[in-house]
N, C-alpha and C. Protein backbone atom coordinates (compact mmCIF):
# COMPACT_ATOMS: atom_id res chain seq x y z
N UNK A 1 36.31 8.30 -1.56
CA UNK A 1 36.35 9.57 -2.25
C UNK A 1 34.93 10.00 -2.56
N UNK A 2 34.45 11.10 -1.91
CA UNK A 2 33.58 11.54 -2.09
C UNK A 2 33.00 12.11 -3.74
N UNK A 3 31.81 11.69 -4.47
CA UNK A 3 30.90 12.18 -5.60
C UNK A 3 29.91 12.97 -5.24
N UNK A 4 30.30 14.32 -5.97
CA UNK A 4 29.02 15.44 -5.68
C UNK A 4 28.64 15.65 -6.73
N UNK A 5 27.30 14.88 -6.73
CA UNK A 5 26.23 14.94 -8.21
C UNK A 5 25.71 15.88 -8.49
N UNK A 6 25.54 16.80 -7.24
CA UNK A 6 24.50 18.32 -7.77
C UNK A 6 25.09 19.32 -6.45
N UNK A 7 24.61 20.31 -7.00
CA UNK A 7 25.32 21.56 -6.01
C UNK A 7 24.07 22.77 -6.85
N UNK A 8 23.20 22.69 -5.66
CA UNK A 8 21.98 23.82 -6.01
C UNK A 8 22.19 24.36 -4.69
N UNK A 9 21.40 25.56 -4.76
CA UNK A 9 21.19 27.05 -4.18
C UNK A 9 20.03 26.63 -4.45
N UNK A 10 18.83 26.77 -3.56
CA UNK A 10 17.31 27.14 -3.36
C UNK A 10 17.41 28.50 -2.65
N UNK A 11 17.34 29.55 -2.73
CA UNK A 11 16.65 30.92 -1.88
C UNK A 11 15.64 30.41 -1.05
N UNK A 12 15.28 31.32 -0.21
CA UNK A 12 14.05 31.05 0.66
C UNK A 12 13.13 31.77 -0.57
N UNK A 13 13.39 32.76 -1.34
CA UNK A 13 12.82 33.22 -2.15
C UNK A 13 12.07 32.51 -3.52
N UNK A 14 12.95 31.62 -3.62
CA UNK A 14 12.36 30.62 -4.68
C UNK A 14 11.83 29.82 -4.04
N UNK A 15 11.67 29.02 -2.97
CA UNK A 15 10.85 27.89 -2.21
C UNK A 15 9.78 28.47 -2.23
N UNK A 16 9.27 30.22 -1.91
CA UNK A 16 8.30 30.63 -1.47
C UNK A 16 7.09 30.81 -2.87
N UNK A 17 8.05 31.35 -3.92
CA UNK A 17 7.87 31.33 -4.98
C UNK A 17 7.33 30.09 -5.50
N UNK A 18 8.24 29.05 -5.69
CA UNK A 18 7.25 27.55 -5.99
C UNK A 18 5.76 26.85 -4.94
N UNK A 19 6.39 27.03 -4.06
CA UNK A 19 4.94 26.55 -3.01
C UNK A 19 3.95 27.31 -3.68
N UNK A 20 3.91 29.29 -3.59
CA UNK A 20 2.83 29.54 -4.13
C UNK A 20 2.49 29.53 -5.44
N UNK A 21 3.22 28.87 -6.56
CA UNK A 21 2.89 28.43 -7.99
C UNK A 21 1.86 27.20 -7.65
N UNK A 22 2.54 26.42 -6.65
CA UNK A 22 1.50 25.10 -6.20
C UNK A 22 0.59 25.43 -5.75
N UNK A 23 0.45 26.56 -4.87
CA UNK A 23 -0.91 26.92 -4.01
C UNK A 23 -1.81 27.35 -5.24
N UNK A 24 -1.13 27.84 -6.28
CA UNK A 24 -2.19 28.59 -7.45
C UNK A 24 -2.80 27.26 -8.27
N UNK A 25 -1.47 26.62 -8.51
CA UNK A 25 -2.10 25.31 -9.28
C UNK A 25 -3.24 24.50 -8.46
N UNK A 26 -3.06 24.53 -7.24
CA UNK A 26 -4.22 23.66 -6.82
C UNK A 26 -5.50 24.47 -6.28
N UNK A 27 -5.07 25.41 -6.43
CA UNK A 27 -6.72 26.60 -6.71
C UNK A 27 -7.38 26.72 -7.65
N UNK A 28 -6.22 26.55 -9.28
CA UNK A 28 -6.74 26.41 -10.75
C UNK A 28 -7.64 25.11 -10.28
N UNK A 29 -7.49 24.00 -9.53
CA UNK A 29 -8.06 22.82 -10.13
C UNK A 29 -8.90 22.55 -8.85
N UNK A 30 -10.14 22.89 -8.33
CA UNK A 30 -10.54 22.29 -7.19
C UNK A 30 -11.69 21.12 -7.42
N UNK A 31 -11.19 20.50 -8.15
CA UNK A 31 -12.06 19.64 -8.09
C UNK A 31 -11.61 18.36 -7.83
N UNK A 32 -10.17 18.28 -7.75
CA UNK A 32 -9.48 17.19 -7.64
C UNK A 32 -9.85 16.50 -6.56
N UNK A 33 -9.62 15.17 -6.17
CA UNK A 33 -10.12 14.27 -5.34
C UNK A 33 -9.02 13.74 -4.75
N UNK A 34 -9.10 12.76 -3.58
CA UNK A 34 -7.85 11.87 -3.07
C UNK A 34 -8.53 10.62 -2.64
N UNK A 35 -8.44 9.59 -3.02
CA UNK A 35 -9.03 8.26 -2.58
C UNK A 35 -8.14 7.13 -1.68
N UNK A 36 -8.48 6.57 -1.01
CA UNK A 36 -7.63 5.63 -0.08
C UNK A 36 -7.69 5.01 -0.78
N UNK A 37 -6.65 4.14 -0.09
CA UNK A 37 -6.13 2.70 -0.90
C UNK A 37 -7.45 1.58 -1.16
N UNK A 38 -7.80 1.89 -0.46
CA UNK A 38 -8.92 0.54 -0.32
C UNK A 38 -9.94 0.82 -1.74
N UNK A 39 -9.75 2.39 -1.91
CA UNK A 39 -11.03 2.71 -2.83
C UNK A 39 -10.53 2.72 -4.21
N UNK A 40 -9.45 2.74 -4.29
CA UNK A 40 -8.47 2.98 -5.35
C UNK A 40 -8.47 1.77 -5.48
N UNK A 41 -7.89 0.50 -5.44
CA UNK A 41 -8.12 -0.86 -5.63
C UNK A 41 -9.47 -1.54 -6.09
N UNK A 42 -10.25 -0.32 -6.10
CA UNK A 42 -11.82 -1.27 -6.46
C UNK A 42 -12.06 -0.29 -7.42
N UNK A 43 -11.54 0.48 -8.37
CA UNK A 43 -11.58 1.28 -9.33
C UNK A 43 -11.19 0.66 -10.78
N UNK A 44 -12.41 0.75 -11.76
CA UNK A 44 -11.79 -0.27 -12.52
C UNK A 44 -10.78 0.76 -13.63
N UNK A 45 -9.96 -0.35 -14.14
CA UNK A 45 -9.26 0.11 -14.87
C UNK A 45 -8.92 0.68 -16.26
N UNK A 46 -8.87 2.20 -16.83
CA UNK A 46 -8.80 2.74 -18.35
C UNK A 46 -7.30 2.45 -19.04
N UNK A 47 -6.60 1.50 -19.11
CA UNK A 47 -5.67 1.55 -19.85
C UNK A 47 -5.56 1.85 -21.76
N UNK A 48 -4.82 1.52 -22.24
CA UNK A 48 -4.50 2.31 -23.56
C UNK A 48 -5.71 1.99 -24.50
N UNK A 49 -5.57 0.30 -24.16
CA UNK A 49 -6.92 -0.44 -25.23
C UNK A 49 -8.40 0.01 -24.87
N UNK A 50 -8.58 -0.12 -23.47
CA UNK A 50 -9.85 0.21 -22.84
C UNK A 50 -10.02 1.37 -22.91
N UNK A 51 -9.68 2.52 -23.25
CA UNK A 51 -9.56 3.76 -23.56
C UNK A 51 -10.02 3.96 -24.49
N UNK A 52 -10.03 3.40 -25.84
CA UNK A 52 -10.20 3.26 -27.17
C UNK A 52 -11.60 2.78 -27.06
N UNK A 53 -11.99 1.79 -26.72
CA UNK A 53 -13.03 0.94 -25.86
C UNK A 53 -13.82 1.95 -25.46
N UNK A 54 -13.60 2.85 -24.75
CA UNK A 54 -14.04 3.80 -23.70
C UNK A 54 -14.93 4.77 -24.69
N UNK A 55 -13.99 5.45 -25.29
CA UNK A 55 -14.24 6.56 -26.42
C UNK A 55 -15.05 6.20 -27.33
N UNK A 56 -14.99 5.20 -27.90
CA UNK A 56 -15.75 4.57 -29.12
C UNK A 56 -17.07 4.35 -28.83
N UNK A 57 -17.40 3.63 -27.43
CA UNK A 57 -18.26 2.97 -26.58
C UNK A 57 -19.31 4.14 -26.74
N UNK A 58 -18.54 5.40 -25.80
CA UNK A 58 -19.16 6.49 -25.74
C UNK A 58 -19.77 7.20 -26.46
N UNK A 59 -18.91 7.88 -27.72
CA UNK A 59 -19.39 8.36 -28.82
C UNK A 59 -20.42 7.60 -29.11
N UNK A 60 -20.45 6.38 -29.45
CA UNK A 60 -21.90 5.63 -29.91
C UNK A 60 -23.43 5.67 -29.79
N UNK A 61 -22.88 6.04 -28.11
CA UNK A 61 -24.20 6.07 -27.41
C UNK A 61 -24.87 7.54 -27.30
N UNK A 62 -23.73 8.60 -27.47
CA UNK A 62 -24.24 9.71 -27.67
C UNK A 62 -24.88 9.50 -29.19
N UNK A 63 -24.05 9.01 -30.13
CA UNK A 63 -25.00 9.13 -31.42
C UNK A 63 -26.04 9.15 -32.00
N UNK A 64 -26.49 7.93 -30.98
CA UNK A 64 -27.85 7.24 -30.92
C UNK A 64 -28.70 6.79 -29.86
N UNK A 65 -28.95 7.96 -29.42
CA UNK A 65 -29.49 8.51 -27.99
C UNK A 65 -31.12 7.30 -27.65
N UNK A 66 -30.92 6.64 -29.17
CA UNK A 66 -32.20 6.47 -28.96
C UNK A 66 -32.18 4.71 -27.73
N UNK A 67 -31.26 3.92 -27.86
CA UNK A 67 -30.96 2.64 -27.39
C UNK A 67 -30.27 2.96 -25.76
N UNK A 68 -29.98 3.90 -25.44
CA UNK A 68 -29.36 4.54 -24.11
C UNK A 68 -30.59 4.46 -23.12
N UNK A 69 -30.61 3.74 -22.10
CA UNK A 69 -31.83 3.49 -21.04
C UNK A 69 -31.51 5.38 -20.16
N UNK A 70 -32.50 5.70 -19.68
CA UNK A 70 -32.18 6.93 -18.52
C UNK A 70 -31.24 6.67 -17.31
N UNK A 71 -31.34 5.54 -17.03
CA UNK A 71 -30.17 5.28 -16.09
C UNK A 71 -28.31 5.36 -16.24
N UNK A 72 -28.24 5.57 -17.85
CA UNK A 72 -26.96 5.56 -17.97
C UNK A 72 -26.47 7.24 -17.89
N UNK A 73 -25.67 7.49 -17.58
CA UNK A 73 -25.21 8.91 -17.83
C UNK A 73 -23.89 9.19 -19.04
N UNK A 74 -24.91 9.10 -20.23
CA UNK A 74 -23.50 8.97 -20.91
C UNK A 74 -23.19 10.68 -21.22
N UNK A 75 -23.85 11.56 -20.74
CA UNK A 75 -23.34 13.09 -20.83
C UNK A 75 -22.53 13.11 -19.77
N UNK A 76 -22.63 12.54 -18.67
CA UNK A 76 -21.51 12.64 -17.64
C UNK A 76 -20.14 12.06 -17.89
N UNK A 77 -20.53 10.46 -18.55
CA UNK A 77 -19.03 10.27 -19.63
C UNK A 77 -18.56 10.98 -20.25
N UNK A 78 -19.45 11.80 -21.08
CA UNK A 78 -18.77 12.39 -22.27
C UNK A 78 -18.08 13.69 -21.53
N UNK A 79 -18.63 14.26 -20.40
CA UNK A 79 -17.93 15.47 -19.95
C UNK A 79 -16.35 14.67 -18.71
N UNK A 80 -16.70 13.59 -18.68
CA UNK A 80 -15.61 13.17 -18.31
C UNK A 80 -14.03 13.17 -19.17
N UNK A 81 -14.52 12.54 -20.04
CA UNK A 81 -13.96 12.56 -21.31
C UNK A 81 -12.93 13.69 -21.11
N UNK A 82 -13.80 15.06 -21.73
CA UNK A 82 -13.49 16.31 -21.90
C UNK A 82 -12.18 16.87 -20.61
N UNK A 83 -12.89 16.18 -19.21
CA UNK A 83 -12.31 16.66 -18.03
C UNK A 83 -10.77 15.64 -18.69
N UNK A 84 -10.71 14.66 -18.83
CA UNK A 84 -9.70 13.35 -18.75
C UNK A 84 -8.38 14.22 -19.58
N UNK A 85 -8.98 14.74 -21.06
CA UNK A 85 -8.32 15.44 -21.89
C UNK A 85 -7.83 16.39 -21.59
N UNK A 86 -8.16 17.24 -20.88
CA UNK A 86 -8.04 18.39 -20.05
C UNK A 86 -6.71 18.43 -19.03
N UNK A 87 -6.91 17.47 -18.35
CA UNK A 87 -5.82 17.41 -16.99
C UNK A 87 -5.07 16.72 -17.77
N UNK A 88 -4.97 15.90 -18.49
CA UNK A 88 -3.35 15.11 -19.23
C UNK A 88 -2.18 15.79 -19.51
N UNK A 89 -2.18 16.63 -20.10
CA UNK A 89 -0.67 17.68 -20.08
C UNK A 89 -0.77 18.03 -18.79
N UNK A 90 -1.72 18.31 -18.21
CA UNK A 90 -1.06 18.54 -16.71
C UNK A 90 -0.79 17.81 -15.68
N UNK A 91 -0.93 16.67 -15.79
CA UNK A 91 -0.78 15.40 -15.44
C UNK A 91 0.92 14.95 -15.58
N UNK A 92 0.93 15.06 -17.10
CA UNK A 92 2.00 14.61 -17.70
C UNK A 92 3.36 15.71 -17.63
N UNK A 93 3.16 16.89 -17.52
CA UNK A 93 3.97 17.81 -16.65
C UNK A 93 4.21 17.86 -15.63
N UNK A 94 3.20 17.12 -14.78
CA UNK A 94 3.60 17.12 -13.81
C UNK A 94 4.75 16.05 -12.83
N UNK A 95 4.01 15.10 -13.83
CA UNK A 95 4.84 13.86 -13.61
C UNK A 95 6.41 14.00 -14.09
N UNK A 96 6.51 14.58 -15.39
CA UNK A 96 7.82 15.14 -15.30
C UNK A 96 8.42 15.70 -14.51
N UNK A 97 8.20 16.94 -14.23
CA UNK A 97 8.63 18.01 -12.88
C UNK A 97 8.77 16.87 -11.60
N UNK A 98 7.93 15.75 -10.84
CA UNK A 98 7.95 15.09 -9.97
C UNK A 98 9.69 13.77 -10.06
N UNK A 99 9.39 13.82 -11.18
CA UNK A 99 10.91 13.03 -11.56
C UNK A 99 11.63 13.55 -11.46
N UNK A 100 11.89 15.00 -11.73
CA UNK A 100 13.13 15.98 -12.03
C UNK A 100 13.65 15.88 -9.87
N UNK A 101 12.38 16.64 -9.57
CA UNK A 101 12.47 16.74 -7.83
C UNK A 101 12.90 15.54 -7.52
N UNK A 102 12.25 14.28 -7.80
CA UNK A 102 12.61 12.97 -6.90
C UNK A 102 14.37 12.69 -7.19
N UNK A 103 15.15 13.15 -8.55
CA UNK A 103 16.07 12.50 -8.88
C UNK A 103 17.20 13.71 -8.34
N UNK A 104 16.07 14.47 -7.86
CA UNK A 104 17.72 15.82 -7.20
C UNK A 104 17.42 15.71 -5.96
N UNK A 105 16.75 15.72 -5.43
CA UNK A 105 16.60 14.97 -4.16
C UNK A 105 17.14 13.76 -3.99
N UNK A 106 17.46 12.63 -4.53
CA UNK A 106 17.70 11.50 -4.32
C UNK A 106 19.42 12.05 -4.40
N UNK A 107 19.77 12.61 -5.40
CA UNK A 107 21.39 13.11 -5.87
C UNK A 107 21.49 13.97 -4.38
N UNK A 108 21.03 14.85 -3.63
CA UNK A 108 21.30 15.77 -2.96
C UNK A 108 21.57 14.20 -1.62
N UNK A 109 20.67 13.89 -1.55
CA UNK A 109 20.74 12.97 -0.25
C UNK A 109 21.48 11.80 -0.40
N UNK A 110 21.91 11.71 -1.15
CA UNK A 110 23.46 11.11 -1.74
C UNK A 110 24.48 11.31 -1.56
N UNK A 111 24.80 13.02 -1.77
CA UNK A 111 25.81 13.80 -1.69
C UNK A 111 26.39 13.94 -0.39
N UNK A 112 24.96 14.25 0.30
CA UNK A 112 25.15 14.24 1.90
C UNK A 112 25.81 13.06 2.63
N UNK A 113 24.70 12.10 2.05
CA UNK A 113 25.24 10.86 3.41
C UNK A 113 26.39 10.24 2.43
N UNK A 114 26.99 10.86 1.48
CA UNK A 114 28.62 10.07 1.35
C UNK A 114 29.59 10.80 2.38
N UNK A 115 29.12 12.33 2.15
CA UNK A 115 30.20 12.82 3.11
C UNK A 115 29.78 12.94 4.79
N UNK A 116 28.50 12.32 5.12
CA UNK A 116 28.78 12.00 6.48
C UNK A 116 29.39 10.38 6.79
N UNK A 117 29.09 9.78 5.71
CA UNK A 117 29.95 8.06 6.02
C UNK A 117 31.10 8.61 6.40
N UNK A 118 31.87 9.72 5.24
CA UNK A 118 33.58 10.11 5.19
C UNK A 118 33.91 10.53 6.60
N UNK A 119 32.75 11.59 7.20
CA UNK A 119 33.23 12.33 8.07
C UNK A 119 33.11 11.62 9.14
N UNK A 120 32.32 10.56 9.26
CA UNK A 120 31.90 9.97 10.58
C UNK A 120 33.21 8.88 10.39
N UNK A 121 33.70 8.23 9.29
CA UNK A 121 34.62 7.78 9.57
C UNK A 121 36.01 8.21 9.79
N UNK A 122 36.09 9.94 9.93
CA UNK A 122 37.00 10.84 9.92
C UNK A 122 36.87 10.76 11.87
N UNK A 123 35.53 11.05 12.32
CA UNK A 123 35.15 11.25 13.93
C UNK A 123 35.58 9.71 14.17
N UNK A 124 35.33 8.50 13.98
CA UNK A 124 35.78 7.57 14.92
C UNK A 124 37.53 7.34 14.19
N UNK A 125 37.69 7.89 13.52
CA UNK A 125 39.90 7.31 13.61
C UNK A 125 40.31 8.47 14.52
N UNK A 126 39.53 9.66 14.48
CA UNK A 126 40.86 10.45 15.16
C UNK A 126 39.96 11.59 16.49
N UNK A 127 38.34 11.46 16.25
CA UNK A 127 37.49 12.23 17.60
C UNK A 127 37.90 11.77 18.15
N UNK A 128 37.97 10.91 19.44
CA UNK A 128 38.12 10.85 20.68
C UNK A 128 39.48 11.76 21.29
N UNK A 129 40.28 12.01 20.42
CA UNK A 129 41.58 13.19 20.95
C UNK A 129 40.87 14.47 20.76
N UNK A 130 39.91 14.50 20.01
CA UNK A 130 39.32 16.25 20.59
C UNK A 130 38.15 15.87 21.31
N UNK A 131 37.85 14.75 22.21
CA UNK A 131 36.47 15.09 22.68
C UNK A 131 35.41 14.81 22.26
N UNK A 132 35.34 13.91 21.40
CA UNK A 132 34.00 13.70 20.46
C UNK A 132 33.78 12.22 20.58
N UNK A 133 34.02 11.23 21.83
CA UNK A 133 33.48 10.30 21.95
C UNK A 133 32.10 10.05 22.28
N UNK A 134 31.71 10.71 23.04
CA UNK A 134 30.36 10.88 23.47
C UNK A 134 29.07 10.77 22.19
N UNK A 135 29.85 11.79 21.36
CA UNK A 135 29.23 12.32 20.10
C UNK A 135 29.34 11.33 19.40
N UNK A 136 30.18 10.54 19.28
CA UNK A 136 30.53 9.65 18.14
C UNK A 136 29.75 8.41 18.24
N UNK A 137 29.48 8.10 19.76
CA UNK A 137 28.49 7.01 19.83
C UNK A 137 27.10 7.25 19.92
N UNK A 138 26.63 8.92 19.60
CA UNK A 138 25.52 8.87 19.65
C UNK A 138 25.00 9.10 18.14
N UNK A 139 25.92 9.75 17.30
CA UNK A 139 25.32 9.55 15.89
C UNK A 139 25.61 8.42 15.07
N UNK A 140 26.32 7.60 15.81
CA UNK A 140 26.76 5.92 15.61
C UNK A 140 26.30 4.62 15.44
N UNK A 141 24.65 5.61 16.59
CA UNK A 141 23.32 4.84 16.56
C UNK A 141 23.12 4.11 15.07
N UNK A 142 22.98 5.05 13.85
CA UNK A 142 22.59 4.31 12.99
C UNK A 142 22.80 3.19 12.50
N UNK A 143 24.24 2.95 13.26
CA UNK A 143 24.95 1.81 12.78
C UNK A 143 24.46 0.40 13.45
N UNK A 144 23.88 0.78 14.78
CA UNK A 144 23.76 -0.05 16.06
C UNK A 144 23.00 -1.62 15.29
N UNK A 145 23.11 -2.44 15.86
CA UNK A 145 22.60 -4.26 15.13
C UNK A 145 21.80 -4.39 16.08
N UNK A 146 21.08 -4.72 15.77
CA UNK A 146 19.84 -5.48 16.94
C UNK A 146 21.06 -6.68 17.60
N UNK A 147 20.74 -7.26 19.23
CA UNK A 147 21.54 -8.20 19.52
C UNK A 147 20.72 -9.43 18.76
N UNK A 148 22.08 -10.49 18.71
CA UNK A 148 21.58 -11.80 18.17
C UNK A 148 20.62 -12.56 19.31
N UNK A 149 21.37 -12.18 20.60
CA UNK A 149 20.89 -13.25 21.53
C UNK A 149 19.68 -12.83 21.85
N UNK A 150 18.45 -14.19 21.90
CA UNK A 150 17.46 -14.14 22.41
C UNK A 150 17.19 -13.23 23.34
N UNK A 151 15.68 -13.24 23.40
CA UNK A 151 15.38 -11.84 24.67
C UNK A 151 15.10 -12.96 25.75
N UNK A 152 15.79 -12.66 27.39
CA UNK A 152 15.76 -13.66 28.18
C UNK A 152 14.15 -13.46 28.49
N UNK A 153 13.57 -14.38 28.79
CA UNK A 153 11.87 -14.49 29.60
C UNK A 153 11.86 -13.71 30.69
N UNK A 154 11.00 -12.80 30.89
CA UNK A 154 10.64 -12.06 31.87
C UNK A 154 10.08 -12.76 32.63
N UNK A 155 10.29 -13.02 34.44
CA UNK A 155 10.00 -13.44 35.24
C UNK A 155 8.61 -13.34 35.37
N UNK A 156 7.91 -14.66 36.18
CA UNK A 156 6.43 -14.39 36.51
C UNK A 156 6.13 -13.70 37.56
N UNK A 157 5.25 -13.01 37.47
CA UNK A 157 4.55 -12.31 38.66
C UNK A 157 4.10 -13.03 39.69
């Protein structure tokens, strides 16, 4: 028995509509970056404590400009800072909104492949009397098992 978790209508009108809310949002922000994995793994880490750490650290050194060598950039921290504070609600909205999409998407593609299990098990009890054998073993594929038996040795040249 088929469960239908969601039943939305997208317009082409609203798709076009959200993409270009995204195209605007990522025009509001060009400064954003994308790092590979490799570079992202060697990034050290600001969690909740080190954050505190971070801020405190910082402020300090702005305070007392006088113990700060020229090599440190703690105005570039501190405008980091500012940037960090900045993108967090939008961060954190966004991450919401990304949950909302991932969990209706996940419900929509749910919805679907229950009622193609139903229907495909509707095409193999009773397709082949209209004609739909052909069909039935080709979207059937998904089902297909790798064979158990070894792959025989290909002859030598």
């Amino acid at each position: 028995m088929s469960l239908n978790l969601i039943s939305l209508d997208i317009t082409v009108e609203q798709q076009t509509a959200a993409l270009a809310a995204l195209a605007q949002l990522e025009a509001a922000l060009p400064g954003l970056i994308s790092l590979e994995p490799g570079e992202r793994r060697k990034l050290l880490w600001m969690g909740d404590k080190s954050e505190v750490f971070c801020r405190t650290t910082v402020r300090v050194l702005g305070d007392n400009p006088q113990i700060v060598p020229p090599s440190l950039d703690v105005a570039g921290a501190q405008a980091d800072l500012v940037a960090l504070d900045r993108l967090r609600p939008v961060f954190e909205r966004l991450g919401r909104l990304h949950s909302r999409l991932d969990d209706t998407t996940s419900a929509l593609g749910n919805d679907i492949m229950d009622v193609a299990l139903d229907g495909y098990g509707q095409i193999k009890l009773v397709g082949d009397a209209y004609g739909l054998k052909e069909l039935r073993k080709e979207i059937g594929g998904r089902f297909a098992r790798p064979s158990r038996r070894p792959a025989e040795p290909s002859p030598e040249a």
